[in-house]
Protein backbone atom coordinates (compact mmCIF):
# COMPACT_ATOMS: atom_id res chain seq x y z
CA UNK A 1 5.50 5.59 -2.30
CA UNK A 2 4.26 7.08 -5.10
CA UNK A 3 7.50 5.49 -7.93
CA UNK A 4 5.79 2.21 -6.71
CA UNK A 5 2.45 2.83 -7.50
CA UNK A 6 3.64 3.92 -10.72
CA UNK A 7 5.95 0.53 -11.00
CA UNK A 8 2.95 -1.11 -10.22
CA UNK A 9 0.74 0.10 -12.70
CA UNK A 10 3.04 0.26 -15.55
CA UNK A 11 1.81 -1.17 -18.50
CA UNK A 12 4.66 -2.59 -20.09
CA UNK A 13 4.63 -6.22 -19.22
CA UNK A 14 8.46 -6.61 -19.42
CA UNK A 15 8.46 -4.51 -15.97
CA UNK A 16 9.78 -7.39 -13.35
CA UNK A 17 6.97 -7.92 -10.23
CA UNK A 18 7.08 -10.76 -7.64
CA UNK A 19 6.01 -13.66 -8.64
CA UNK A 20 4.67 -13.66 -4.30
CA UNK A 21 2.66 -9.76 -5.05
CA UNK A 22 -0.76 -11.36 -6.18
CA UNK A 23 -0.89 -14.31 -3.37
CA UNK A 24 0.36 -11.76 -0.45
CA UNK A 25 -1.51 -8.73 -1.87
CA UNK A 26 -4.46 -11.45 -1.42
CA UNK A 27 -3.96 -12.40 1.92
CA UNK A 28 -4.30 -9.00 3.25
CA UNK A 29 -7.40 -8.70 1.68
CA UNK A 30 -8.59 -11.77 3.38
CA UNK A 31 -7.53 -10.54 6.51
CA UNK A 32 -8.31 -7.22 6.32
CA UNK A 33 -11.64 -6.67 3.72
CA UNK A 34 -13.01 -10.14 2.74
CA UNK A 35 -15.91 -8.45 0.73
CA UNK A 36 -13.60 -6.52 -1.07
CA UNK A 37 -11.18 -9.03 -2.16
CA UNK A 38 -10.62 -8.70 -5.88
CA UNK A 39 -8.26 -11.88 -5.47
CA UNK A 40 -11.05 -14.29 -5.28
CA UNK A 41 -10.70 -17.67 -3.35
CA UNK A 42 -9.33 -19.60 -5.92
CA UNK A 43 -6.27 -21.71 -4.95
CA UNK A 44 -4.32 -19.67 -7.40
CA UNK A 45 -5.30 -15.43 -7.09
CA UNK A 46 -6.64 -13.61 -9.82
CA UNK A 47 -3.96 -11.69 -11.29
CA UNK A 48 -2.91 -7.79 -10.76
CA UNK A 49 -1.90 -7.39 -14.31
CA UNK A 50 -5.16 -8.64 -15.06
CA UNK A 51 -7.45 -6.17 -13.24
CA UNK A 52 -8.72 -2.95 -14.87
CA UNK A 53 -7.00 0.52 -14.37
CA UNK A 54 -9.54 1.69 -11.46
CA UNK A 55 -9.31 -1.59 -9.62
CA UNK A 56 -5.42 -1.46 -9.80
CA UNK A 57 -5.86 1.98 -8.18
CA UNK A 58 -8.41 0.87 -5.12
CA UNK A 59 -6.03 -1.82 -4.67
CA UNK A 60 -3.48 0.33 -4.65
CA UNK A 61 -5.36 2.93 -2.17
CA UNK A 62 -6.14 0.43 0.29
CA UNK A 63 -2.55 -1.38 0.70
CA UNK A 64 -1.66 2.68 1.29
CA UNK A 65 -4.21 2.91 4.17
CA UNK A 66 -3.66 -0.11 5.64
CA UNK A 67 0.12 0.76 5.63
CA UNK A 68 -0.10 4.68 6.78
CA UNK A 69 -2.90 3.42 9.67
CA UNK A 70 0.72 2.11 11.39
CA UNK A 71 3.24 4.97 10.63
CA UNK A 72 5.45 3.54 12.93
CA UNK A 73 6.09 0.74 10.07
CA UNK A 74 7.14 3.54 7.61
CA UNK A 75 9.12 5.69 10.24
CA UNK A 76 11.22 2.43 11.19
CA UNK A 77 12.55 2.29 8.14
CA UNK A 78 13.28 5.83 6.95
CA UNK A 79 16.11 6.29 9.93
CA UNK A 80 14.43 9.95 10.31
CA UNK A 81 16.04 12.17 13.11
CA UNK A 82 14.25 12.15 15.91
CA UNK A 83 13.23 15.80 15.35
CA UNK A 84 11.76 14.94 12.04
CA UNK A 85 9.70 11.97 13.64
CA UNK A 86 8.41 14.78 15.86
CA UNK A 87 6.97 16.66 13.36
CA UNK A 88 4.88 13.71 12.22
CA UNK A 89 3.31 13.14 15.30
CA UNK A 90 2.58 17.21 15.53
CA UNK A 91 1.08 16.45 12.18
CA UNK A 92 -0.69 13.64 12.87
CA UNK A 93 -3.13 15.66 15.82
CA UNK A 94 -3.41 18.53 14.34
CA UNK A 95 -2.65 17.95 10.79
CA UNK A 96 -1.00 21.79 10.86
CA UNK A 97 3.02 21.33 12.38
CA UNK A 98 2.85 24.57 13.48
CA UNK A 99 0.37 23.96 16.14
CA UNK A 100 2.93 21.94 18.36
């Protein structure tokens, strides 16, 4: 996760992003945390590239929690082994893999 954080907060404005990041980043917000929507209501959302450096990062940190909140989503995706996906559920009780 962390190369697209760092995609996403790169300053150089010739760095591609979807044109569909702002509206969809939005939606979650109004889904999710109305009264902490830095997107506003507009018809058209206030723009990422536009937002200071710290709210960039809380945006950033709460699309991550929303996202690790459903593991599942990420493990899907990776193709782990199923001994690997066992290890992140040992990890998820007890935060300590050794304790399964």
């Amino acid at each position: 996760m962390m190369p697209v954080y760092l995609y996403l907060l790169a300053p150089n404005s010739d760095t591609p992003r979807p044109a569909i990041f702002d509206e969809y980043t939005r939606r979650q917000f109004v889904a999710k945390a109305p009264e902490r929507n830095p997107f506003g209501e507009d018809e058209e959302p206030n723009k990422f590239d536009d937002f200071d450096i710290f709210t960039k990062i809380r945006v950033l940190q709460q699309l991550s929690i929303w996202t690790l909140n459903n593991p599942n989503s990420i493990r899907e995706r990776l193709a782990a082994p199923d001994s690997e996906q066992t290890l992140w559920v040992c990890s998820q009780r007890s935060r300590r893999p050794d304790n399964c």
